[in-house]
Protein backbone atom coordinates (compact mmCIF):
# COMPACT_ATOMS: atom_id res chain seq x y z
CA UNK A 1 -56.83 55.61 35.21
CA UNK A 2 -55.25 53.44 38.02
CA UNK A 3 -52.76 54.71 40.03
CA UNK A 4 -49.80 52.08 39.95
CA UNK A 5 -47.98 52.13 43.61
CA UNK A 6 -44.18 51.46 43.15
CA UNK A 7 -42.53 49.67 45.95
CA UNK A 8 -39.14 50.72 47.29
CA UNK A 9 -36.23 48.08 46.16
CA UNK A 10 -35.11 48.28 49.44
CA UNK A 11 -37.76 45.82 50.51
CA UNK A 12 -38.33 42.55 50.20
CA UNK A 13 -41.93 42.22 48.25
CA UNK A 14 -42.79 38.54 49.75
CA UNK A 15 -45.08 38.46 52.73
CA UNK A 16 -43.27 36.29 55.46
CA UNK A 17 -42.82 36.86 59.09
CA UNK A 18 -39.45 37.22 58.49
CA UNK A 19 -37.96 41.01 57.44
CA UNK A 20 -35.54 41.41 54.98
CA UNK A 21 -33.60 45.10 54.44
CA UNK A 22 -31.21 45.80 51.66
CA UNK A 23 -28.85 47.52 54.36
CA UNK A 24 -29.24 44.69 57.25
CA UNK A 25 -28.90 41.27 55.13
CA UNK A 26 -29.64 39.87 58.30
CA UNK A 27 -33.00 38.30 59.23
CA UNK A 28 -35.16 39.77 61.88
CA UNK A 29 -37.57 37.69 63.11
CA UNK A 30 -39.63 38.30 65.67
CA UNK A 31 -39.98 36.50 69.31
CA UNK A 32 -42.85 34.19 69.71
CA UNK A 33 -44.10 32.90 73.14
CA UNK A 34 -45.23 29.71 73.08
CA UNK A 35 -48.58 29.29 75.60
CA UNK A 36 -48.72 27.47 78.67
CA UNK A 37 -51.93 25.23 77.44
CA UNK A 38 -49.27 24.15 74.03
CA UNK A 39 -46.11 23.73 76.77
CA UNK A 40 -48.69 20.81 78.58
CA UNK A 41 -49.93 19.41 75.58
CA UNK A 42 -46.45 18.85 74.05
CA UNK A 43 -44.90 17.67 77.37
CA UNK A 44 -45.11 14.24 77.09
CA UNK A 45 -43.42 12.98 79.97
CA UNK A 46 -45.54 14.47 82.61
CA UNK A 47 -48.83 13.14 81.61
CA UNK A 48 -47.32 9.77 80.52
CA UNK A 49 -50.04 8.39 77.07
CA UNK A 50 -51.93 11.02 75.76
CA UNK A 51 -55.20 10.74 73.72
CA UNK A 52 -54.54 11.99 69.83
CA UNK A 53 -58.48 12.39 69.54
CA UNK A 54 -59.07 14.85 72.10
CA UNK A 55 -61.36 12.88 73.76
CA UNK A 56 -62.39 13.57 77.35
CA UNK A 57 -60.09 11.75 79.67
CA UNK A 58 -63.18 9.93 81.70
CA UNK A 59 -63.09 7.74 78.11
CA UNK A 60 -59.44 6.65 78.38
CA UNK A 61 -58.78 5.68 81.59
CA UNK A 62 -59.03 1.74 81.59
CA UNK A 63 -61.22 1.31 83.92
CA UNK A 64 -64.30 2.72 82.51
CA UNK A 65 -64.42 1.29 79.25
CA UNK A 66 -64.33 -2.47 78.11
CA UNK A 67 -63.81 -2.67 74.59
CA UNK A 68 -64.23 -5.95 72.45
CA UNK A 69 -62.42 -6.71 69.05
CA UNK A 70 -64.21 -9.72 67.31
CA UNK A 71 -64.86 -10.58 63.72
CA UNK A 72 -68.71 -10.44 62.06
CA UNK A 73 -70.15 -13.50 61.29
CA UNK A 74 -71.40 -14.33 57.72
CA UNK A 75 -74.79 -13.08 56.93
CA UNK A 76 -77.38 -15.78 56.23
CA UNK A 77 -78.22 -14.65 53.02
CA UNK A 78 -76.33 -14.44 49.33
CA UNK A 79 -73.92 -12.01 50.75
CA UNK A 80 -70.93 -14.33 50.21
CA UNK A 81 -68.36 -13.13 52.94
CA UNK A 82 -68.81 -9.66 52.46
CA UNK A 83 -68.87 -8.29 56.07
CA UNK A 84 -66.38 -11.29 57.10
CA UNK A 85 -63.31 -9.30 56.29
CA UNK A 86 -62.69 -6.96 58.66
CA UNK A 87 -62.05 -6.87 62.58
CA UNK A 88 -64.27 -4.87 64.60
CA UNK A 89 -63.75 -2.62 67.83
CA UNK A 90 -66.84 -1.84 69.54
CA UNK A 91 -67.27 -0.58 73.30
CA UNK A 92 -69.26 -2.38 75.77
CA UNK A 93 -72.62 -0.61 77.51
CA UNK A 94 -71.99 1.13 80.46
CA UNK A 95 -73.78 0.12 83.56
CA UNK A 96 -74.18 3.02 84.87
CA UNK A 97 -77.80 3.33 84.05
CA UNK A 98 -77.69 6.21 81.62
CA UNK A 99 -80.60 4.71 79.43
CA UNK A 100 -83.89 6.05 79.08
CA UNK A 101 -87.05 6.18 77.36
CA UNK A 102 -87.22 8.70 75.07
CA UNK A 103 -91.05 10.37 75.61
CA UNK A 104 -91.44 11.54 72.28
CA UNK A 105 -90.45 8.21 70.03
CA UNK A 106 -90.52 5.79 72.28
CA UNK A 107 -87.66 4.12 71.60
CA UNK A 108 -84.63 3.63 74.35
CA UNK A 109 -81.79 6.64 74.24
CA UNK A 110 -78.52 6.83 76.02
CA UNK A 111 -75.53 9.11 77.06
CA UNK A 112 -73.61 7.18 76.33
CA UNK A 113 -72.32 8.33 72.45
CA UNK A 114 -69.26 5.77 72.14
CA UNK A 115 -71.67 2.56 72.49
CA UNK A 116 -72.87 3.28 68.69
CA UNK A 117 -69.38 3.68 67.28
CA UNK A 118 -67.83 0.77 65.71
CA UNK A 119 -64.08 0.62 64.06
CA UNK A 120 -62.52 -1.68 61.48
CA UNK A 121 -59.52 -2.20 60.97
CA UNK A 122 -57.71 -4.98 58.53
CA UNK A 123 -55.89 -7.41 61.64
CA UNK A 124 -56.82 -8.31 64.69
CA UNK A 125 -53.34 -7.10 66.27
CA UNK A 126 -54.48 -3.25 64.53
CA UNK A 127 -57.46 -3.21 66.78
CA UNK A 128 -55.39 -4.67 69.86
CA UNK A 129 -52.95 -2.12 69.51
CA UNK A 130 -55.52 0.46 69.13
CA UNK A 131 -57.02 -0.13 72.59
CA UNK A 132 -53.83 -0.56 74.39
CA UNK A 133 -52.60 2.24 72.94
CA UNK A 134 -55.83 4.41 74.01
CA UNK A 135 -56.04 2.75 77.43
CA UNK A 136 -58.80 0.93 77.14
CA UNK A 137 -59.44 -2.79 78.43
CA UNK A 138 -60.60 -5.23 75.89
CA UNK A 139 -61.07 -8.63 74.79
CA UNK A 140 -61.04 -10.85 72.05
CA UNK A 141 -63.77 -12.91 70.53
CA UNK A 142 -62.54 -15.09 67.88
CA UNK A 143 -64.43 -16.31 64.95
CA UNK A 144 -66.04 -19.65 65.08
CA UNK A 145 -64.73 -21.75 61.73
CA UNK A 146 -66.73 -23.00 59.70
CA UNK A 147 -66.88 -26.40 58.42
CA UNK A 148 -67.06 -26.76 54.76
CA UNK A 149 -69.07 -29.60 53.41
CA UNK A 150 -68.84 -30.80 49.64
CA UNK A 151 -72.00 -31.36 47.57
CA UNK A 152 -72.39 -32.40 44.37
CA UNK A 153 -74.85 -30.76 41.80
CA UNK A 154 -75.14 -33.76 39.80
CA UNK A 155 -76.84 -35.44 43.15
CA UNK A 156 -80.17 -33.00 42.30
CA UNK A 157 -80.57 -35.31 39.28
CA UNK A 158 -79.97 -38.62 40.22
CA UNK A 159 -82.21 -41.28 39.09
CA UNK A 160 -83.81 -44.12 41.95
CA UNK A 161 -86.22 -46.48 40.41
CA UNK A 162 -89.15 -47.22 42.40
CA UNK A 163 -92.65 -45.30 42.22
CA UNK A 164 -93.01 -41.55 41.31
CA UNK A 165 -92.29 -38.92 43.59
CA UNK A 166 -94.42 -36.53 42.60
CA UNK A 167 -98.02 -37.93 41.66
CA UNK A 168 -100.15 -34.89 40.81
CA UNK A 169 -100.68 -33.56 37.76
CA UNK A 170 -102.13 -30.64 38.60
């Protein structure tokens, strides 16, 4: 019913770039030119720091962005210190005056996409080295401390003769 193809011994049955005979046990391989655009990006000496991201190069040069690396405060409500732990790296807005009104919602838009992007990372020397290494300029709020003060529970119930507090009923 199906016709059953036989290959020859004489060749190797793997799919590789490389080709194997049974009469040449040497390899022939094919020549591969490598493209100009892959020579440049691989040359790191001529271009000095490069941007892993791909970003355009108007965002990495370190005079057009200010970054700043700070640490959230605690939230004012039961949240413990949930959003305490890590640092932050946001970018500054450009004052360029690339803000607008948007006509249809009303609210204020912006070219500017990097202004809305915010990075944690778990130290405060992570997110330093992370600008530097990007070329950006930055600096470094530090977090206010905060001072602890004891109270007692047991001071809710504590007794102080004299005339009730609370006189109404009702």
């Amino acid at each position: 019913m199906f016709a059953r193809t036989i290959r020859p011994s004489t060749l190797r049955g793997l799919n590789s770039g490389v080709r194997m005979n049974s009469s040449n046990a040497t390899p022939v391989v094919a020549s591969v030119e490598v493209p100009e655009k892959v020579k440049e990006i691989t040359d790191l000496t001529t271009h000095g720091k490069q941007l892993i991201s791909g970003a355009p190069e108007e965002l990495s040069v370190s005079g057009n962005r200010l970054v700043r690396v700070y640490k959230e405060a605690q939230y004012a409500t039961q949240n413990g210190y949930g959003n305490t732990k890590f640092w932050k790296l946001e970018w500054d807005i450009l004052g360029k005056g690339n803000r607008w009104e948007n006509d249809l919602t009303g609210y204020q838009s912006t070219a500017d996409y990097m202004q809305a992007t915010r990075l944690n990372f778990d130290t405060k020397e992570e997110a330093v080295r992370f600008a530097e290494s990007n070329g950006w300029d930055y600096y470094v709020t530090e977090p206010k401390t905060k001072k602890f003060k004891k109270k007692d529970y047991s001071s809710n119930f504590f007794h102080s003769k004299g005339p009730l507090k609370h006189i109404f009923t009702k």
